[in-house]
Protein backbone atom coordinates (compact mmCIF):
# COMPACT_ATOMS: atom_id res chain seq x y z
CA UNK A 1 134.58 16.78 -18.99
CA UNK A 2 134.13 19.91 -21.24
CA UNK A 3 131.13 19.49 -24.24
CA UNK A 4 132.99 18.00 -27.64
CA UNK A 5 130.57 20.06 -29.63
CA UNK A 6 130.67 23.49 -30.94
CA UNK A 7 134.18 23.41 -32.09
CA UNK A 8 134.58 25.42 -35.54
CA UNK A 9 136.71 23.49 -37.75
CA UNK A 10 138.50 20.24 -37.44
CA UNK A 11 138.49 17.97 -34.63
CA UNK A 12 141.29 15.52 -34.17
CA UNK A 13 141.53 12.64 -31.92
CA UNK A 14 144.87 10.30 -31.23
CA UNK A 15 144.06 7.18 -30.07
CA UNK A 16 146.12 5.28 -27.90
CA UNK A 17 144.75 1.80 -27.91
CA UNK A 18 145.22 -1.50 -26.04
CA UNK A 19 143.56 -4.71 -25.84
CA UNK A 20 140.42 -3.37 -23.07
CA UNK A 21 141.04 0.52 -23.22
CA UNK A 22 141.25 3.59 -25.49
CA UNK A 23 142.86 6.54 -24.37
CA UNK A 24 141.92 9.39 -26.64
CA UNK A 25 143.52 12.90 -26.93
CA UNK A 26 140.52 14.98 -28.42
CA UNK A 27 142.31 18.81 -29.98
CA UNK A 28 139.76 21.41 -31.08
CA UNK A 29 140.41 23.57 -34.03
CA UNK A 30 142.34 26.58 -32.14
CA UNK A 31 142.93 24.73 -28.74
CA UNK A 32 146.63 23.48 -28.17
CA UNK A 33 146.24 20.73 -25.17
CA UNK A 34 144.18 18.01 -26.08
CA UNK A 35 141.30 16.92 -23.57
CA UNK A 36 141.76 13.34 -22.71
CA UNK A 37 139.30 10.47 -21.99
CA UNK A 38 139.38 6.67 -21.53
CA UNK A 39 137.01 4.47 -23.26
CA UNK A 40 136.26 0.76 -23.09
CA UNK A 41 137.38 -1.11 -26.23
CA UNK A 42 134.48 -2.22 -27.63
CA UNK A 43 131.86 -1.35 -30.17
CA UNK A 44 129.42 0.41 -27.93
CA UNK A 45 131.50 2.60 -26.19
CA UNK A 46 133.05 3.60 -29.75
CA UNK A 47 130.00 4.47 -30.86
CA UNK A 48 128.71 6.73 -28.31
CA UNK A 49 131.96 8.48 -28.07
CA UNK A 50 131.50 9.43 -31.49
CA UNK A 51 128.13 10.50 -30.81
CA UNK A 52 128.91 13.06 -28.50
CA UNK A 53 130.17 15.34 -31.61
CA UNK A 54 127.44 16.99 -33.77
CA UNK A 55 129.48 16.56 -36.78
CA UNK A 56 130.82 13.45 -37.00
CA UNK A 57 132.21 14.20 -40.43
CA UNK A 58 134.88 16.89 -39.25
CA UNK A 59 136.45 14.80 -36.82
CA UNK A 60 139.94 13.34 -38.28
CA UNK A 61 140.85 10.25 -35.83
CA UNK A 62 144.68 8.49 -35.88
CA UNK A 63 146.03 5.51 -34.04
CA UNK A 64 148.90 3.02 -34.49
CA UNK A 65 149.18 0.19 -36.18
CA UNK A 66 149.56 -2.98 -34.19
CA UNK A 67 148.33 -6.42 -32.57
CA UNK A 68 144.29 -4.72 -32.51
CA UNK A 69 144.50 -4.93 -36.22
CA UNK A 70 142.47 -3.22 -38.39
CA UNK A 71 138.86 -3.22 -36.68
CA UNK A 72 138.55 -0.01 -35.25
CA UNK A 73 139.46 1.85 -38.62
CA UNK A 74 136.84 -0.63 -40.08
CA UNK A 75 134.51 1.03 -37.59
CA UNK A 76 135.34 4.14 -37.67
CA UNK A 77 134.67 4.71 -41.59
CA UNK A 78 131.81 3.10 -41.32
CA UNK A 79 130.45 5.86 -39.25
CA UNK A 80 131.46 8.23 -41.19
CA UNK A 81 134.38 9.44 -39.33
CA UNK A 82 137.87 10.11 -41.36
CA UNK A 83 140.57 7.39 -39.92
CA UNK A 84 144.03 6.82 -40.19
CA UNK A 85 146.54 3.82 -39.02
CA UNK A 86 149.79 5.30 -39.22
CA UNK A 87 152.90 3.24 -38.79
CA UNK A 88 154.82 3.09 -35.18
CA UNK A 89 157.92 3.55 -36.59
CA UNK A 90 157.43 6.92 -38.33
CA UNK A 91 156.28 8.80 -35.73
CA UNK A 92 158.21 11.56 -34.61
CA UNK A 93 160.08 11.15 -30.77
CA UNK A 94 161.98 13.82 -28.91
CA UNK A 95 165.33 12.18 -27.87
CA UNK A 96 165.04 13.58 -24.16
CA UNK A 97 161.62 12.07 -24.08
CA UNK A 98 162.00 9.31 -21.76
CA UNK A 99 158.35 8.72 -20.44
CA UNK A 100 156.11 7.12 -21.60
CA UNK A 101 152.03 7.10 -20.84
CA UNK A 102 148.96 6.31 -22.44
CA UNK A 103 147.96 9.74 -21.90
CA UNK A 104 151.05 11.54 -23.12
CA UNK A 105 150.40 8.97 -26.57
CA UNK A 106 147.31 10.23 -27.05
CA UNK A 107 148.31 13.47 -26.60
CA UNK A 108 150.81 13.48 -28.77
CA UNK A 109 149.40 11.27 -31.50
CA UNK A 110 146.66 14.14 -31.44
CA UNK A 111 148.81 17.27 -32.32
CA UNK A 112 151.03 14.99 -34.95
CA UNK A 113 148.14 14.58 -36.44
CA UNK A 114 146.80 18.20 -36.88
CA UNK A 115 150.26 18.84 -37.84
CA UNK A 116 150.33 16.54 -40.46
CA UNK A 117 153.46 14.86 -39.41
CA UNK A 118 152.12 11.21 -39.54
CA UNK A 119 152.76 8.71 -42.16
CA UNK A 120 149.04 6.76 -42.72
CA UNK A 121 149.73 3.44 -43.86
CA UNK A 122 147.18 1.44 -46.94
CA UNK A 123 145.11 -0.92 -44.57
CA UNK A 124 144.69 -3.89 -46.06
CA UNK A 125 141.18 -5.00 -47.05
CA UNK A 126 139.29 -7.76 -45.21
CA UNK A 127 140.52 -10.34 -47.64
CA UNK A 128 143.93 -9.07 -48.05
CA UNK A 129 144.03 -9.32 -44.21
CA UNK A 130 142.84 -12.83 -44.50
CA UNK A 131 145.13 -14.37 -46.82
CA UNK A 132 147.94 -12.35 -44.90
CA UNK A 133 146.99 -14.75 -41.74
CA UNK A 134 146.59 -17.62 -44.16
CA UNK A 135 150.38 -17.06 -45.11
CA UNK A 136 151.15 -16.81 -41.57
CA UNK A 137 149.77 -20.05 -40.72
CA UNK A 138 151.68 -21.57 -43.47
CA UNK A 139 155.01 -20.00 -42.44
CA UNK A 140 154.08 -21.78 -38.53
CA UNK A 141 153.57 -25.10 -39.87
CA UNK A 142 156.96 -24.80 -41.73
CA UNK A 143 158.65 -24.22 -38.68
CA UNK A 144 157.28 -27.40 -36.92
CA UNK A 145 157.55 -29.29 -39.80
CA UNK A 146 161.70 -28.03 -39.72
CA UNK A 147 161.34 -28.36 -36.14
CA UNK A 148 160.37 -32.25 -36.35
CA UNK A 149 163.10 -33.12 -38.27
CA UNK A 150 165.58 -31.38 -36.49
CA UNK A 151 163.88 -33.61 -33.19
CA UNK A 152 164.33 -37.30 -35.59
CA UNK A 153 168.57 -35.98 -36.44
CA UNK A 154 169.11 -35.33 -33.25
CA UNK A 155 167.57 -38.89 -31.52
CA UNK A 156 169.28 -40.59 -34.53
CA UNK A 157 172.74 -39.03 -33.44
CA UNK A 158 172.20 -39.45 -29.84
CA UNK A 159 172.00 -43.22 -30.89
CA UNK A 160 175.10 -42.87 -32.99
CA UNK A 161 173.06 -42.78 -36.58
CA UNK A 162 174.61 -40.56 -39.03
CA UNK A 163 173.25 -40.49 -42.63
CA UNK A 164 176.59 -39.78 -44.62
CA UNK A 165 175.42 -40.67 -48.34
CA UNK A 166 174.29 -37.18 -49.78
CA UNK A 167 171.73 -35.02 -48.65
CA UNK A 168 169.09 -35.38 -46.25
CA UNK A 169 165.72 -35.95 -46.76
CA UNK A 170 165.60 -36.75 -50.04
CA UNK A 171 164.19 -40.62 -51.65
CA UNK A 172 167.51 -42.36 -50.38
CA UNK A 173 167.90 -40.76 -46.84
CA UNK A 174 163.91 -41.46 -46.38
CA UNK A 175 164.85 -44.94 -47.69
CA UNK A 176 167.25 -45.06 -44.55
CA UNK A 177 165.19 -43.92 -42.12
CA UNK A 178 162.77 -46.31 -42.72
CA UNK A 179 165.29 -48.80 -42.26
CA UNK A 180 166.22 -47.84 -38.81
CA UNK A 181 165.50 -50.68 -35.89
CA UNK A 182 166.16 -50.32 -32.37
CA UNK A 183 166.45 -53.53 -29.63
CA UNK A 184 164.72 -51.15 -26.79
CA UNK A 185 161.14 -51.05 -27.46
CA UNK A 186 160.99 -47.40 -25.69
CA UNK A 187 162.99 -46.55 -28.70
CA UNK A 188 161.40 -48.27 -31.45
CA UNK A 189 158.01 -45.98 -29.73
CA UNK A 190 159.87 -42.99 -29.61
CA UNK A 191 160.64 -42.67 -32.85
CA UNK A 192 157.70 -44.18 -34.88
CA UNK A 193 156.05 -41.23 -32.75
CA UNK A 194 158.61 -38.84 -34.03
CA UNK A 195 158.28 -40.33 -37.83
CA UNK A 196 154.22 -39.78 -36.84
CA UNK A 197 154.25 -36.20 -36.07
CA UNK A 198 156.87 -35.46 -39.18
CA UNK A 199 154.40 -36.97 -41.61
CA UNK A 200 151.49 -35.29 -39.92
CA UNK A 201 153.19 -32.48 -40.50
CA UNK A 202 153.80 -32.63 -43.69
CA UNK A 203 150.42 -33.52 -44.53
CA UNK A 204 149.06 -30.32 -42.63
CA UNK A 205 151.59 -28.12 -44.78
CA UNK A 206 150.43 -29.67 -48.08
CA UNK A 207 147.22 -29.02 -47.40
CA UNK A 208 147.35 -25.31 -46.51
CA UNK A 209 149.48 -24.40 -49.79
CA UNK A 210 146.61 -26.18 -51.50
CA UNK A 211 144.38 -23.78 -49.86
CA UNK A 212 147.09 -20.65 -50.50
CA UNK A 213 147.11 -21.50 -53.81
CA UNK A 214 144.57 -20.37 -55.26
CA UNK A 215 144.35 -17.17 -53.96
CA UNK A 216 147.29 -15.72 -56.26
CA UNK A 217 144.46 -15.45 -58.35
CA UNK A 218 142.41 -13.21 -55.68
CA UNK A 219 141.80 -9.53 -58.25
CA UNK A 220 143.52 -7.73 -54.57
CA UNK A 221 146.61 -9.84 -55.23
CA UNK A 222 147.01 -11.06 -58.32
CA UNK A 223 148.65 -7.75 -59.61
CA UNK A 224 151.85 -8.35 -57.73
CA UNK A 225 151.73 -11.85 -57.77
CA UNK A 226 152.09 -11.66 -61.49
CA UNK A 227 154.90 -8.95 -61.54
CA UNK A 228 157.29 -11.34 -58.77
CA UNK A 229 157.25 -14.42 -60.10
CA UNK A 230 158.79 -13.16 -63.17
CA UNK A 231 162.11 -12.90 -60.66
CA UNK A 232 163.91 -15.88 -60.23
CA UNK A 233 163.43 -17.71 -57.09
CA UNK A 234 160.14 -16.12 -56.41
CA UNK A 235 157.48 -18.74 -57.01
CA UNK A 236 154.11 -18.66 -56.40
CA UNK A 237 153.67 -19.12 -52.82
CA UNK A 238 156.91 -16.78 -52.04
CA UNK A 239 155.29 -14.16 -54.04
CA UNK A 240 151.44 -14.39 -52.32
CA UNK A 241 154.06 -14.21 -48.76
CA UNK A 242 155.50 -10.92 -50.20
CA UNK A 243 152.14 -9.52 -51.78
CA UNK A 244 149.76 -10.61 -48.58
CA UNK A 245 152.45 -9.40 -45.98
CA UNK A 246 153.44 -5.48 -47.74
CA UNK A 247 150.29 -4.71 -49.38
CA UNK A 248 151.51 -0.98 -49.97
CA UNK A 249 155.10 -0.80 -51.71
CA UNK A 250 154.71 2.46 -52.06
CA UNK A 251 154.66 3.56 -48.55
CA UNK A 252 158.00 3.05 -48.87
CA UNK A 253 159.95 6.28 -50.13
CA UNK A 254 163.41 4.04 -51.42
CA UNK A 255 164.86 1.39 -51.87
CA UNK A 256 166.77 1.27 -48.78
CA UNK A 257 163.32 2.36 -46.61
CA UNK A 258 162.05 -0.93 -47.75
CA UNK A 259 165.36 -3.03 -46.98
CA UNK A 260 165.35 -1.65 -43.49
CA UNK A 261 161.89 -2.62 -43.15
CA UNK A 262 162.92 -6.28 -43.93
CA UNK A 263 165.49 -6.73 -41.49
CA UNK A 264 167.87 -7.30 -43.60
CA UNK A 265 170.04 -4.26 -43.12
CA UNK A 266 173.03 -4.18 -40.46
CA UNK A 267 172.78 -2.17 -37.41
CA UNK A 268 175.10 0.50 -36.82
CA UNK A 269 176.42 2.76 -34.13
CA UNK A 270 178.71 5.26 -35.39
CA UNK A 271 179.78 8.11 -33.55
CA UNK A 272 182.55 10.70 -34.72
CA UNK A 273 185.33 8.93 -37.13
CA UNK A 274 184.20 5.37 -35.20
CA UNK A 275 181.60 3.04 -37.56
CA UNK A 276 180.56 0.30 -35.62
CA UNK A 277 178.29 -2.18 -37.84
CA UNK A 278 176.63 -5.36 -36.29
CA UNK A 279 173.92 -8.22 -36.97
CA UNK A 280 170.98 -7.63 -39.31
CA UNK A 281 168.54 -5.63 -37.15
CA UNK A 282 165.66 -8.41 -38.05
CA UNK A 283 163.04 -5.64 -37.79
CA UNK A 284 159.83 -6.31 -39.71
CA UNK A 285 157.59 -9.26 -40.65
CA UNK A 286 159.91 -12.63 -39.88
CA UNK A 287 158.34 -13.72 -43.10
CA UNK A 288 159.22 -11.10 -45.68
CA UNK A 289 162.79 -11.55 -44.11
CA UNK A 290 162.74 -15.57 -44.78
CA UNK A 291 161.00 -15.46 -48.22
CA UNK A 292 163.79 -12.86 -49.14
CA UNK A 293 166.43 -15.66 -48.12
CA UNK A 294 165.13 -18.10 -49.37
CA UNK A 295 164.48 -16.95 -52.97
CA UNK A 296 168.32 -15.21 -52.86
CA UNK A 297 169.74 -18.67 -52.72
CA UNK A 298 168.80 -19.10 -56.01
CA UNK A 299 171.27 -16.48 -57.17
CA UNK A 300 174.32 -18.66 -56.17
CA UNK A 301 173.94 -19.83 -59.63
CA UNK A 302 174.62 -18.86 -62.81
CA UNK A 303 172.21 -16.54 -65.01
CA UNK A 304 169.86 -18.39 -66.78
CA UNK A 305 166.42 -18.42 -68.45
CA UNK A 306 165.00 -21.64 -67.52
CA UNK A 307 161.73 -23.49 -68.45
CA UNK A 308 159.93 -22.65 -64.99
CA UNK A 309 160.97 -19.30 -65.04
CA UNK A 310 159.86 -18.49 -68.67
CA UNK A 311 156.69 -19.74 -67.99
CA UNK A 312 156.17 -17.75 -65.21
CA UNK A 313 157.10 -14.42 -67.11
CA UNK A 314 154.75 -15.12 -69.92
CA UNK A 315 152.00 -12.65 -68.84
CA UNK A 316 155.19 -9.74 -67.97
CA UNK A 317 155.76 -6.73 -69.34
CA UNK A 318 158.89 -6.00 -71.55
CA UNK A 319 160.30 -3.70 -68.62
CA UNK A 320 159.50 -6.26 -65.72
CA UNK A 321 161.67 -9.22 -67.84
CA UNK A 322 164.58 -6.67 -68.70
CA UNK A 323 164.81 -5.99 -64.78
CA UNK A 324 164.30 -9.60 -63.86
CA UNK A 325 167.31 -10.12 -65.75
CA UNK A 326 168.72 -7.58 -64.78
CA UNK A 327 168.52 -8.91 -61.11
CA UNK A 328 170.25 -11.97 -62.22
CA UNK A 329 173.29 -10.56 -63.61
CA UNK A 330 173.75 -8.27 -60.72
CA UNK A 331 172.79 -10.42 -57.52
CA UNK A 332 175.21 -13.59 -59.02
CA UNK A 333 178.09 -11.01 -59.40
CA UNK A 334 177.36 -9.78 -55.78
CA UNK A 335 177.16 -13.49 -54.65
CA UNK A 336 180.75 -14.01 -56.41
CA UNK A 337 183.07 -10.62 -55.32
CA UNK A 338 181.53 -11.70 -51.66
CA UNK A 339 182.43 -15.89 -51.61
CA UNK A 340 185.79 -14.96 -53.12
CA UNK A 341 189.31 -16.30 -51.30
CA UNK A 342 189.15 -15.25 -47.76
CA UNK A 343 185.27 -13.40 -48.32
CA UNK A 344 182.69 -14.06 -46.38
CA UNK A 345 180.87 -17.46 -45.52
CA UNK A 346 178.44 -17.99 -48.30
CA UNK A 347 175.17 -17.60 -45.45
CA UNK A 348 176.48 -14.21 -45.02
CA UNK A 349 176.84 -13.24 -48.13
CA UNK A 350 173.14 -15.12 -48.76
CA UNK A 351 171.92 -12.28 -46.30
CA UNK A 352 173.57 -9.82 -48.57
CA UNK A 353 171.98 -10.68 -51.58
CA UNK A 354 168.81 -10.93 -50.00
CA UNK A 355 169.19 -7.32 -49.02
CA UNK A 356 169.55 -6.28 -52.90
CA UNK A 357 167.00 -8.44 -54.04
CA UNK A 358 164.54 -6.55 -51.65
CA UNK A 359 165.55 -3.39 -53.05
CA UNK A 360 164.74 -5.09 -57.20
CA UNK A 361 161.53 -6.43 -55.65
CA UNK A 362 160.34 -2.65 -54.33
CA UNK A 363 161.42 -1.00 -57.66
CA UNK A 364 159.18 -3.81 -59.32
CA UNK A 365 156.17 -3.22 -57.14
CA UNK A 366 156.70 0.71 -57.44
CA UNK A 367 157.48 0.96 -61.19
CA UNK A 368 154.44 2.17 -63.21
């Protein structure tokens, strides 16, 4: 391999990196085809790749975001050595290009670089990153704590028990279910273990929120915490989901950037006079997408100013309150002209007012 030193200017490398291996493309100021060389991926080899330059301070190092996380960036800067993490989606593709090697990556994410045609994303700080898993754990345990009811309904209705007096699990229909007796013991076992797990459950979810809690509070987070919950349906906990998962709003240039980034916007294939518009593409964090949701069902209903919500906008600005409101007016009016006689079902237009409220929520978090 040629020496790494002597170059007179900038160095860039483009890392291509995977869960054992690094393949890095390594341009010299005035060379146009990068050299390329494979590295374990590990500290070590990191650092004596790195120590083959003589100037570790004029190399400028790039490599995409993804499962590896934020380590090697973490490393990197603590060498010395200028780093970015630049997001997957922005960088640029030729539409011919159809193959696709670690080598070519590397190569390419190497003269993007020195072009200056990547978009670096904020990383997140070690705690940020933290309480971003912590929210992740708490959107898992939601899902098995949905999934264990949805196992008790559907042994009840194999055994021809339907709960038909309001809604379900609330006092009365946990009042039922308690009152449910079987004459085959295997039953009886099956679903005390059932009731078991959906109380374990429950247990392991109330005591991870108690843990979440508190970080709302956390000087990284508390910021935007503050400025959501002044939006109705965002509480607390919805608000540390949206704060922990984004971290930078303004990596995203509009409104619509950040609604595509949800998921929340249709697909489309349009070609010529034909538009051709299908499901939500669901790109993006899963629980952005489901916080959004959720806190848009809220807007079925008519504007108000409740107790809660005041309470949360005490510490708001003037500006953050007039938009909250704002949001209110319009999203319920969007919710209406779409549930109208023969309009959509009300979960699609749900999805719809989701979309908007994404687009209030990154004006919020953008807004001086």
């Amino acid at each position: 391999m040629r020496s790494l030193t002597g170059s007179a200017g900038p160095i860039h490398l483009g890392m291509d990196t995977s869960k054992d291996t690094i393949v890095v493309g390594i341009l010299r100021a005035g060379e146009e085809i990068p050299i390329v060389d494979r590295i374990f991926h590990d500290e070590p080899s990191i650092r004596r790749l790195i120590g083959r330059f003589a100037d570790p301070s004029a190399l400028r190092t790039c490599y995409e975001a993804g499962p590896g996380g934020y380590e090697l960036h973490r490393l990197l800067t603590s060498m010395g050595v200028a780093c970015d993490v630049v997001a997957p989606s922005r960088v640029p593709k030729g539409s011919g290009d159809r193959i696709k090697t670690d080598r070519r990556d590397a190569m390419r994410l190497a003269r993007l670089h020195r072009a200056g045609e990547l978009t670096a994303i904020r990383v997140p700080s070690p705690a940020e990153e933290a309480v971003r898993d912590l929210v992740r754990a708490r959107a898992d345990l939601k899902a098995d704590h949905k999934r264990a009811k949805q196992r008790i309904n559907a042994m009840l209705l194999r055994q021809g028990r339907v709960y038909r007096d309001g809604a379900k699990w609330t006092a009365a229909h946990e009042q039922w279910l308690s009152a449910q007796r079987f004459t085959e013991p295997a039953l009886t076992a099956t679903y005390g273990h059932y009731r078991a797990a959906l109380q374990a459950r429950a247990a392991d979810l109330a005591a991870i929120e108690a843990e979440l809690s508190p970080w709302a509070l956390h000087p990284s987070l508390a910021g935007a915490v503050a400025k959501l919950i002044a939006y109705r349906g965002i509480a607390e906990l919805t608000a540390l989901t949206l704060a922990g998962e984004v971290v930078d709003w303004r990596r995203f240039s509009s409104a619509p950037a950040f609604m595509s980034f949800t998921g929340l916007t249709p697909s489309e294939y349009s070609s010529g006079e034909r538009t051709r518009r299908g499901h939500i593409t669901k790109a993006g964090p899963s629980g952005v997408r489901t916080a959004l949701i959720e806190s848009a069902w809220k807007y079925e209903h008519r504007p108000v100013l409740g107790a809660t919500l005041r309470r949360r906008q005490q510490p708001a600005t003037t500006a953050t309150i007039a938009r909250s409101w704002t949001a209110q007016r319009q999203l319920y009016a969007k919710f209406r002209q779409l549930t109208g006689p023969g309009n959509k079902p009300r979960s699609v237009a749900i999805v719809a007012v989701a979309r908007e409220l994404a687009g209030f929520v990154w004006a919020e978090m953008t807004s001086e």
